[in-house]
Structures are given as structure tokens and as C-alpha cells.
Protein backbone atom coordinates (compact mmCIF):
# COMPACT_ATOMS: atom_id res chain seq x y z
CA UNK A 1 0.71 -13.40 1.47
CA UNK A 2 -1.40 -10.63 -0.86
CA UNK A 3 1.53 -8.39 -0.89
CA UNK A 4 3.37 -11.53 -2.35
CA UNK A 5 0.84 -12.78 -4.77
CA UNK A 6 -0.12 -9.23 -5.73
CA UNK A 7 3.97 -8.67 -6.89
CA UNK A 8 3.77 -12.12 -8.39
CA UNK A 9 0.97 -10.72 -10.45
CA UNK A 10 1.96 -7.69 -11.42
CA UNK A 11 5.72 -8.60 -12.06
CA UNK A 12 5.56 -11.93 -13.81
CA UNK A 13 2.16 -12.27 -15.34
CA UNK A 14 1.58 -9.30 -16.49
CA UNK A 15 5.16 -8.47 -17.70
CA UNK A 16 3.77 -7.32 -21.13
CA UNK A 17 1.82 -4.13 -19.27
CA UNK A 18 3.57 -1.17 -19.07
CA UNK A 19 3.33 1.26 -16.33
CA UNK A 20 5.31 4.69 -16.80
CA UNK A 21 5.64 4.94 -12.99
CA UNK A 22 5.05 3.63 -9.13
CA UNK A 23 1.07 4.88 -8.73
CA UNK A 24 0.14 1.15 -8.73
CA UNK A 25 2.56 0.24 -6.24
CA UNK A 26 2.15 3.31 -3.78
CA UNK A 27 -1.52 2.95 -4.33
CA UNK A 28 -1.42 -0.84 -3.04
CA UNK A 29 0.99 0.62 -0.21
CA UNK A 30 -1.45 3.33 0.82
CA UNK A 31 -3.91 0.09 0.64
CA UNK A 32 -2.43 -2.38 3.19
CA UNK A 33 -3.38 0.68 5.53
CA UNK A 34 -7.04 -0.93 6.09
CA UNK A 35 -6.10 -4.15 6.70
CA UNK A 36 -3.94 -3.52 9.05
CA UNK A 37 -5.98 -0.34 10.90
CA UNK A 38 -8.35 -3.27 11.50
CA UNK A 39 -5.70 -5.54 13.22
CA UNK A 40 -4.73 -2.39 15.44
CA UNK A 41 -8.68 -1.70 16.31
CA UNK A 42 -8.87 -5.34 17.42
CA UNK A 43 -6.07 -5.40 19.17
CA UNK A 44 -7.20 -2.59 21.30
CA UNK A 45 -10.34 -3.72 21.51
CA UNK A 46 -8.78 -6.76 23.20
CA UNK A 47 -6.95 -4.99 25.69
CA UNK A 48 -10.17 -3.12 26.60
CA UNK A 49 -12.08 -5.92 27.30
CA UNK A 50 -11.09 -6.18 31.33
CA UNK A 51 -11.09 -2.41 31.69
CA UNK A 52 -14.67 -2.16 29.94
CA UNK A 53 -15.76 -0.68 26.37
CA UNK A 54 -16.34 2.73 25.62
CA UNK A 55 -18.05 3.65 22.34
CA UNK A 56 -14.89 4.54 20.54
CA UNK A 57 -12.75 1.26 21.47
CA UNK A 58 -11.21 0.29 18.07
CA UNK A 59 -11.39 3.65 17.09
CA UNK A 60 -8.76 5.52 17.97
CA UNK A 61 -6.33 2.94 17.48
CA UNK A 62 -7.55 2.23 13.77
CA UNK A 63 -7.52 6.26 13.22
CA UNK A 64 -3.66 6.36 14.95
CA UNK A 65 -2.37 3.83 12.63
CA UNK A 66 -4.06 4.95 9.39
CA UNK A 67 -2.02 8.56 10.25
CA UNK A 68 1.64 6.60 11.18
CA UNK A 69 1.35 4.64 8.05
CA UNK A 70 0.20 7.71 5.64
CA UNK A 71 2.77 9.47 7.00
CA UNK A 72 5.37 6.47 6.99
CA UNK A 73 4.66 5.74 3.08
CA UNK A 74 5.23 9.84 2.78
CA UNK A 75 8.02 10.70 4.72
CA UNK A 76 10.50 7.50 5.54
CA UNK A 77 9.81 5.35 2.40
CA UNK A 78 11.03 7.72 -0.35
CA UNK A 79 14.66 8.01 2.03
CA UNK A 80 15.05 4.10 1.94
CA UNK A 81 13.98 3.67 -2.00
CA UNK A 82 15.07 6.42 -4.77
CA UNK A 83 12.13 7.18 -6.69
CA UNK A 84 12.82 6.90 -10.50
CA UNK A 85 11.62 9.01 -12.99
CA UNK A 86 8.50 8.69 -14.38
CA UNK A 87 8.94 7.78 -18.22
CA UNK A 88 7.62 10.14 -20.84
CA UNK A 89 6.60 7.08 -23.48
CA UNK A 90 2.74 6.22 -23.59
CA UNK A 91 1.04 2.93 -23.72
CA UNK A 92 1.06 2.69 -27.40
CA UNK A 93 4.84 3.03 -28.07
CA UNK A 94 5.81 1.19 -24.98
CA UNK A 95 3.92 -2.09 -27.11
CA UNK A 96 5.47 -0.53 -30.59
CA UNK A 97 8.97 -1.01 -29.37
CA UNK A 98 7.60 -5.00 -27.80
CA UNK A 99 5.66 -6.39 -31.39
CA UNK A 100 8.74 -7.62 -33.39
């Protein structure tokens, strides 16, 4: 649901902003890595519950994930999407070329 409303955003409302390349969008990619590191850490915390806790239950599954999704966004992502070239115009002339 953020992924959606943050595309939303950043493709319809703010249509009139120009960005000269994909930082924003890898940088909320790179993001969703938290979120989700969490889910993983409570998830094994769950499964440790019967077994008992040891100090670095959540840990190690939070750590695992935040390296298979760095390393998913820099490896396997750029095969499946061609990255475009990042566009030479600034901020100004990008809005010189929009005012009629």
C-alpha cells in the first residue's frame, strides 16, 4: 500500500517535478529493506519461541534479509529493468521548456 501511494505521489501529483534520473526510486527500493527486515526478525522470533530465545533472535534474520535484498536491488533488478540514461538538463531548463 506505501509502495502504491508513494508512485501515486510521485507520478501523478507531482508530475511538474523533474528528476534527471532513478535515485528517488532506488533510494525508496533500498528503503522497503527495513520494513521488511523487521517482518523477517519477527518471523523468526516466532519460530523461536518453543525452542527458547537467545539474545540474537530477530537478529540474524533481519541482518540476512537486509544483505539478499541489497544485493537483489544490485545484482537481479538492473537485468529485469534497462536503466535509462540519466539526462544532462538541470532543474531550471527542465521548467523553461514547461512555462508556455
Amino acid at each position: 500500500v506505501l509502495y502504491i501511494q508513494c508512485r501515486v505521489r510521485i507520478l501523478r501529483w507531482e508530475s511538474r517535478s523533474y528528476y534527471g534520473s532513478r535515485g528517488l526510486h532506488d533510494v525508496e527500493a533500498v528503503y522497503w529493506a527495513l520494513p521488511l527486515g523487521l517482518l523477517a526478525a519477527a518471523w523468526e522470533r516466532n519460530m523461536e519461541e518453543t525452542n527458547g530465545m537467545s539474545p540474537f533472535c530477530g537478529w540474524r534474520f533481519f541482518g540476512i534479509h537486509l544483505l539478499m535484498h541489497l544485493l537483489f536491488l544490485r545484482y537481479v533488478v538492473p537485468k529485469w529493468e534497462p536503466q535509462m540514461p540519466a539526462s544532462r538538463v538541470d532543474y531550471k531548463g527542465a521548467m523553461q521548456r514547461l512555462d508556455c
